[in-house]
C-alpha atoms as a PDB file:
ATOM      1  CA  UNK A   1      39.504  -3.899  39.927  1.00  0.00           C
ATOM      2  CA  UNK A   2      40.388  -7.712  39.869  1.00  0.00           C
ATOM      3  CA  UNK A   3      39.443  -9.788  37.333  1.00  0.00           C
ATOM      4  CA  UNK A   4      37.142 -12.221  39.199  1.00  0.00           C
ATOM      5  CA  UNK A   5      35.277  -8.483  40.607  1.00  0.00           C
ATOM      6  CA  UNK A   6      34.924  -7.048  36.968  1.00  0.00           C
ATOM      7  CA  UNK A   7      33.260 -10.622  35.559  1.00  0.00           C
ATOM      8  CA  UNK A   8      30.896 -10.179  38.720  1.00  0.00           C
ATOM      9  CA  UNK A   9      30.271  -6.597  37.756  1.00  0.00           C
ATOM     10  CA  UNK A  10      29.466  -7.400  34.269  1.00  0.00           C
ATOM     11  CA  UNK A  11      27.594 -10.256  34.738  1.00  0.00           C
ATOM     12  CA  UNK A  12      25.251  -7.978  37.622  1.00  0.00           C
ATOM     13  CA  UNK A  13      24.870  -5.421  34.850  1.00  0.00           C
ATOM     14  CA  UNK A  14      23.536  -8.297  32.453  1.00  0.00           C
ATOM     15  CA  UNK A  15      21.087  -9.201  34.679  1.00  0.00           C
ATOM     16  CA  UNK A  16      19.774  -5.713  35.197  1.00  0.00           C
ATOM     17  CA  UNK A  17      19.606  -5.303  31.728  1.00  0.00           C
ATOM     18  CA  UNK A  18      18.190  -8.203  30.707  1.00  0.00           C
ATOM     19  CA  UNK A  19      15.080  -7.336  33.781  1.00  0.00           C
ATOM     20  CA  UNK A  20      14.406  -4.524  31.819  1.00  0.00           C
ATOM     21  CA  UNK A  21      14.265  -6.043  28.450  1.00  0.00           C
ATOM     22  CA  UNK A  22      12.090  -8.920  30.113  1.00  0.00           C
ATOM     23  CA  UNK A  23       9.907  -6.305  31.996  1.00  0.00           C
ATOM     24  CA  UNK A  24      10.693  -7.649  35.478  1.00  0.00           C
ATOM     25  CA  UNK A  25       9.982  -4.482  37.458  1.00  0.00           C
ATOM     26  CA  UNK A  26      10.042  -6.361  40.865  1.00  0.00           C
ATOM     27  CA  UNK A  27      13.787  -6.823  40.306  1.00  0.00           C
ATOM     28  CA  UNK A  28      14.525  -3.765  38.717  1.00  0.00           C
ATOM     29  CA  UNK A  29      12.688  -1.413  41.945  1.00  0.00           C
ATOM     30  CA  UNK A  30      14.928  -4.038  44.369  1.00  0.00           C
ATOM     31  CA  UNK A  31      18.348  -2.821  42.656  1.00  0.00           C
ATOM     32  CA  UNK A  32      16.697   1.069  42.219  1.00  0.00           C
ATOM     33  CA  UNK A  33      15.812   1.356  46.190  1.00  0.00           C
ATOM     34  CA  UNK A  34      19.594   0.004  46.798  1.00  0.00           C
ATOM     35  CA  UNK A  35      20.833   2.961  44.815  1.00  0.00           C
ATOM     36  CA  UNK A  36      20.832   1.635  41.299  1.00  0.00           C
ATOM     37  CA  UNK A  37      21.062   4.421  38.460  1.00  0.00           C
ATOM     38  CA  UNK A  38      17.872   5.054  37.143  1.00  0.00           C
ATOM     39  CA  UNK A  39      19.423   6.326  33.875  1.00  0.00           C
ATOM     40  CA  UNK A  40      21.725   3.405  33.877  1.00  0.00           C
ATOM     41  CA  UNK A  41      22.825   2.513  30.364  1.00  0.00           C
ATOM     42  CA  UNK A  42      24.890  -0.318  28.187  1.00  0.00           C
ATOM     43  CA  UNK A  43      28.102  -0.516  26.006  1.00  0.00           C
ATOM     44  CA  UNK A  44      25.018   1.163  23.182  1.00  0.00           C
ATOM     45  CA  UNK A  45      23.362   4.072  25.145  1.00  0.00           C
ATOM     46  CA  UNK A  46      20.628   2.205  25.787  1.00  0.00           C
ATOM     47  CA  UNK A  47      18.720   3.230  29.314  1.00  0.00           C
ATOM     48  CA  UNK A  48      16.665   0.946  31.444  1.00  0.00           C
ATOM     49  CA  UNK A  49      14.077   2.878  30.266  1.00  0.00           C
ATOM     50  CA  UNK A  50      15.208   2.563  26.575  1.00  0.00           C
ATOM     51  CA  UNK A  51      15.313  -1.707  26.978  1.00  0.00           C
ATOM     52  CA  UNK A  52      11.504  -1.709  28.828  1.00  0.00           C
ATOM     53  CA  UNK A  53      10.044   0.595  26.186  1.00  0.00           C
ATOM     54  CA  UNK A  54      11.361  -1.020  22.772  1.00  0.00           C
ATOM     55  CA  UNK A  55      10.028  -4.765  24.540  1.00  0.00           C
ATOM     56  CA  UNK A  56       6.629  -3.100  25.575  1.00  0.00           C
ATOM     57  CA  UNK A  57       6.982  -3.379  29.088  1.00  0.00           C
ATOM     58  CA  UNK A  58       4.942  -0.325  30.684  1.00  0.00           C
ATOM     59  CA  UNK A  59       4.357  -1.352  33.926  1.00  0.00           C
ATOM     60  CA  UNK A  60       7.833  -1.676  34.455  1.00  0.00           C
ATOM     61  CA  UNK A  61       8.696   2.094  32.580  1.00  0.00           C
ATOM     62  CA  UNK A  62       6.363   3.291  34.497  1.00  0.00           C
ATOM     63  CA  UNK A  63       8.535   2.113  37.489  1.00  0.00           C
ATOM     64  CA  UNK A  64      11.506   3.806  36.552  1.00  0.00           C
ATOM     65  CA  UNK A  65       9.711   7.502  35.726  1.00  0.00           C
ATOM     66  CA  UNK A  66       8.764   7.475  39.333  1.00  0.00           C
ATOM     67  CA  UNK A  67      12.438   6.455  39.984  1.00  0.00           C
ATOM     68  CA  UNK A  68      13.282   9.753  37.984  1.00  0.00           C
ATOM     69  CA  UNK A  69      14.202   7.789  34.968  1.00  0.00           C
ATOM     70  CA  UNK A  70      14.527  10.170  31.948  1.00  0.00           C
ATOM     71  CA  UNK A  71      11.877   9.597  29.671  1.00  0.00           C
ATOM     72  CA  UNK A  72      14.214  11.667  27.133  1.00  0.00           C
ATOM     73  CA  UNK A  73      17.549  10.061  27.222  1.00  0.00           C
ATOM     74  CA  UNK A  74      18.332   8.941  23.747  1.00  0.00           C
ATOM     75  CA  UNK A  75      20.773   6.357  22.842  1.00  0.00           C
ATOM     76  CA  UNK A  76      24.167   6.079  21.182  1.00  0.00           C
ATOM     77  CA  UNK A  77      21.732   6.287  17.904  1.00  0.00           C
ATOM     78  CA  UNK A  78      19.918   9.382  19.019  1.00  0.00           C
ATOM     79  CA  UNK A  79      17.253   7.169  19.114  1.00  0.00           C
ATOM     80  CA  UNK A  80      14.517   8.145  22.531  1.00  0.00           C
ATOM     81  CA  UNK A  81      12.086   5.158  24.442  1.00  0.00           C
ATOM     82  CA  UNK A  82       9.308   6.834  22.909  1.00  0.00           C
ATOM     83  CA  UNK A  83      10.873   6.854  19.309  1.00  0.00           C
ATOM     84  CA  UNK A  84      11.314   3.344  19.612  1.00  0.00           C
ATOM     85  CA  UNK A  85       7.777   2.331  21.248  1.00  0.00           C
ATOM     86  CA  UNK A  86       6.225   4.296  18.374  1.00  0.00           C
ATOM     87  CA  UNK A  87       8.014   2.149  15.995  1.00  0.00           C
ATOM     88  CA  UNK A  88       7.179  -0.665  17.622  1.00  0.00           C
ATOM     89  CA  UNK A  89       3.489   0.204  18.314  1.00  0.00           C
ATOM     90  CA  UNK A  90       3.534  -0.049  21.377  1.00  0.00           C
ATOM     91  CA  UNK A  91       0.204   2.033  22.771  1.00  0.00           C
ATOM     92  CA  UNK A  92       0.553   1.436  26.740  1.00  0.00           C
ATOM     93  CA  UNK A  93       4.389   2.112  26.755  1.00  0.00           C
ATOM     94  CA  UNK A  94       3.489   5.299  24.906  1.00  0.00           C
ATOM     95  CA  UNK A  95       0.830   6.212  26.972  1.00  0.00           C
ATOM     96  CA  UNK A  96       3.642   5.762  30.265  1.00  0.00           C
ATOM     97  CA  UNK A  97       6.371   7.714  28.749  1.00  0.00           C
ATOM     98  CA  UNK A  98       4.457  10.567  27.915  1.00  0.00           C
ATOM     99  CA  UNK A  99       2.584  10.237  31.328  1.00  0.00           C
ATOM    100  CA  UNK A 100       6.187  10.717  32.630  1.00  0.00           C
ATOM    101  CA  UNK A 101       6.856  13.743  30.850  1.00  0.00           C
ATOM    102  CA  UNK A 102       8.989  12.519  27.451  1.00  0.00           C
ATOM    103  CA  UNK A 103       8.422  15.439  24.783  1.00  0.00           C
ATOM    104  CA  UNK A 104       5.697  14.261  22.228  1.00  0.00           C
ATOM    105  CA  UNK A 105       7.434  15.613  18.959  1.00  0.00           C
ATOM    106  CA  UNK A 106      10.900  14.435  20.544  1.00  0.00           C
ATOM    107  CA  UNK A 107      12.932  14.350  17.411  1.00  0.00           C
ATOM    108  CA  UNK A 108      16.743  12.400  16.948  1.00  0.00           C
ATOM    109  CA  UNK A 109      19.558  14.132  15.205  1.00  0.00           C
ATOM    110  CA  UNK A 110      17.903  13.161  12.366  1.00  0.00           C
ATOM    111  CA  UNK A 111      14.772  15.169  12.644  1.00  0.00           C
ATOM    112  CA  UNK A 112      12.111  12.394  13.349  1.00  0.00           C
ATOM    113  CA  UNK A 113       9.410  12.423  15.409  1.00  0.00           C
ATOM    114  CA  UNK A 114       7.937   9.452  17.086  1.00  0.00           C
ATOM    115  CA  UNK A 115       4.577   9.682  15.021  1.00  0.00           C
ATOM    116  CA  UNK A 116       7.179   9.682  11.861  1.00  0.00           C
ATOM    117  CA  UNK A 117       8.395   6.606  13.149  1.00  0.00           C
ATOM    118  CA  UNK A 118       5.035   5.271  13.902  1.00  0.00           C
ATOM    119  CA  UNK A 119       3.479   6.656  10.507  1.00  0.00           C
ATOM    120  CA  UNK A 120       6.673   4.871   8.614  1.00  0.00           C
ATOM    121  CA  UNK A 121       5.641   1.220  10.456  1.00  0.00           C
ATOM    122  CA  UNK A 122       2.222   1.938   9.795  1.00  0.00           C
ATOM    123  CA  UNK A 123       1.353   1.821  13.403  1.00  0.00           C
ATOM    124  CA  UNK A 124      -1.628   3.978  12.974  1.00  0.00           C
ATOM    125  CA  UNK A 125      -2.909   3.533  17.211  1.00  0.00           C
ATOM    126  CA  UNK A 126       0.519   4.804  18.465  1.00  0.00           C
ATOM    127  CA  UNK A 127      -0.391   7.974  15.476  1.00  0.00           C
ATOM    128  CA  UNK A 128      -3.791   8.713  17.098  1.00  0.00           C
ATOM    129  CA  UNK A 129      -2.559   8.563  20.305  1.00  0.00           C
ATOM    130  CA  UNK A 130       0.786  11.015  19.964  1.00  0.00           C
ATOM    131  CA  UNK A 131      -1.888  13.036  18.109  1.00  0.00           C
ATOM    132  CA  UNK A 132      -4.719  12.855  20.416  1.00  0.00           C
ATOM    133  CA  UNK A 133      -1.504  13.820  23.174  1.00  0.00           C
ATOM    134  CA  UNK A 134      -0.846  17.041  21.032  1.00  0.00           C
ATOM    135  CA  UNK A 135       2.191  15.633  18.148  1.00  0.00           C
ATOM    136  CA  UNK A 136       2.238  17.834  14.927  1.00  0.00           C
ATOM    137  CA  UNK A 137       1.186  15.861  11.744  1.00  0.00           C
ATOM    138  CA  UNK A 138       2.882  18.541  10.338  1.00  0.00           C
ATOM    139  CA  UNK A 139       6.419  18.310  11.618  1.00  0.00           C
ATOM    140  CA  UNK A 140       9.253  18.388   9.230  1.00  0.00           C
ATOM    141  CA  UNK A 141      12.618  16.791   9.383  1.00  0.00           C
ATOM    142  CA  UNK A 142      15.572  19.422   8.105  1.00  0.00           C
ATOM    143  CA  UNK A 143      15.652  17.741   3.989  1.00  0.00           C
ATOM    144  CA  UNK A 144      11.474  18.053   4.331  1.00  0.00           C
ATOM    145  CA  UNK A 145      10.345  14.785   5.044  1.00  0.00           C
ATOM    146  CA  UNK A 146       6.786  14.494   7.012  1.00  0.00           C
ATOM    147  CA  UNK A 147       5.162  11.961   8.591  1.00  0.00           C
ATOM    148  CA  UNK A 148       2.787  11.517   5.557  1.00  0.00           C
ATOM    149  CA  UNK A 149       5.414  11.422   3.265  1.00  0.00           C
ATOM    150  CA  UNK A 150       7.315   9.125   5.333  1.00  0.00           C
ATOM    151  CA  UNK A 151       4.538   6.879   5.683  1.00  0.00           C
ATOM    152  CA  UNK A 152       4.071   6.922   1.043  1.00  0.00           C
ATOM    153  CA  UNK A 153       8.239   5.885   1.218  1.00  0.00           C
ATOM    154  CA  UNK A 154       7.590   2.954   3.434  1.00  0.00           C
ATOM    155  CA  UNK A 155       3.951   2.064   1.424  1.00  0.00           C
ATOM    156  CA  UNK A 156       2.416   2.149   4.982  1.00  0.00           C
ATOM    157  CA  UNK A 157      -0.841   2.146   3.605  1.00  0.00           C
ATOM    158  CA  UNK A 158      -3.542   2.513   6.778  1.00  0.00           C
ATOM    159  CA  UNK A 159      -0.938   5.653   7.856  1.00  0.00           C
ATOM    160  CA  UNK A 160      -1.599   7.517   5.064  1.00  0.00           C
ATOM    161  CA  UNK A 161      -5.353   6.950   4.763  1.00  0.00           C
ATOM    162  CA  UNK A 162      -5.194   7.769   8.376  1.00  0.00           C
ATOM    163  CA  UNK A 163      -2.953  11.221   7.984  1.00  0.00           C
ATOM    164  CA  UNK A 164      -4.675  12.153   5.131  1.00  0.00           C
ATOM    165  CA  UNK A 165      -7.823  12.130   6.867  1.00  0.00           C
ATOM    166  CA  UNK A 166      -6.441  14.879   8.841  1.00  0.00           C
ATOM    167  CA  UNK A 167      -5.675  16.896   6.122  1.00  0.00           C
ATOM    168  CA  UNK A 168      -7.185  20.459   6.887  1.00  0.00           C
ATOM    169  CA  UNK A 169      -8.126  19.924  10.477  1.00  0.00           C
ATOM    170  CA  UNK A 170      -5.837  21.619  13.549  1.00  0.00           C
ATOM    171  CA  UNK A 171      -2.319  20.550  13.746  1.00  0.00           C
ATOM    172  CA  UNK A 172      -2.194  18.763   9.964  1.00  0.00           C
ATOM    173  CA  UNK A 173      -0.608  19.753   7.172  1.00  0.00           C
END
């Protein structure tokens, strides 16, 4: 490949990377029709799916799960879309990636769950929803760690009001 055809290739992959981040579906479903990757991913793992999820843009992951997007495919971090939408507390993205199938209690190499992640962040919305959609409050990493006592660590305060609540009824600790 030339040099003048890789800086075009690069600079196309920018701009479909930065539609995702900026949630501009319209563009995104014009390169996907013309045979664009739906599992397309940068220089860090990062899907299309990955880059709408983390900036809360679930119209447009919705999009690319009809595309046959993977709502599973973690990053160069381990890290899955609905990992970081849980972190960021972001309810409708949630709501669109487990619409599209991504596993509730999806866990990274290192054991954590999307409501840990939302527990930690104190994101206590994007709790009752992976609950309400069937997450374990009870879910361990491998050294122990819970959601609860992920949530203490971080002094997420409104998590662990919220998880203690549940203490006792189906799926809690």
């Amino acid at each position: 490949m030339e040099s003048s055809e890789a800086e075009a290739m690069a600079e196309l992959a920018a701009r479909i990377f930065q539609a995702a981040r900026a949630g501009d579906t319209d563009t995104l479903a014009r390169f996907l029709d013309q045979g664009l990757p739906p599992n397309l991913s940068n220089e860090k793992g990062d899907s299309l799916v990955m880059l709408a999820s983390y900036n809360g843009h679930a119209e447009t992951v919705r999009m690319l799960l009809e595309r046959q997007a993977d709502p599973d495919r973690t990053n160069d971090r381990g890290q899955t879309p609905l990992a970081g939408a849980a972190f960021k507390g972001e309810v409708a993205v949630i709501e669109a990636l487990l619409d599209g199938g991504a596993a509730v209690d999806g866990a990274g190499p290192d054991g954590r769950t999307p409501l840990m992640m939302a527990a930690m962040f104190n994101r206590v919305e994007a709790m009752r929803l992976l609950l309400d959609r069937g997450a374990e409050a009870d879910a361990s990493t491998p050294e122990g760690a819970t959601a609860l006592s992920m949530a203490r660590t971080m002094g997420a305060g409104e998590a662990v009001t919220f998880l203690e609540a549940l203490d006792g009824q189906p799926g809690s600790a």
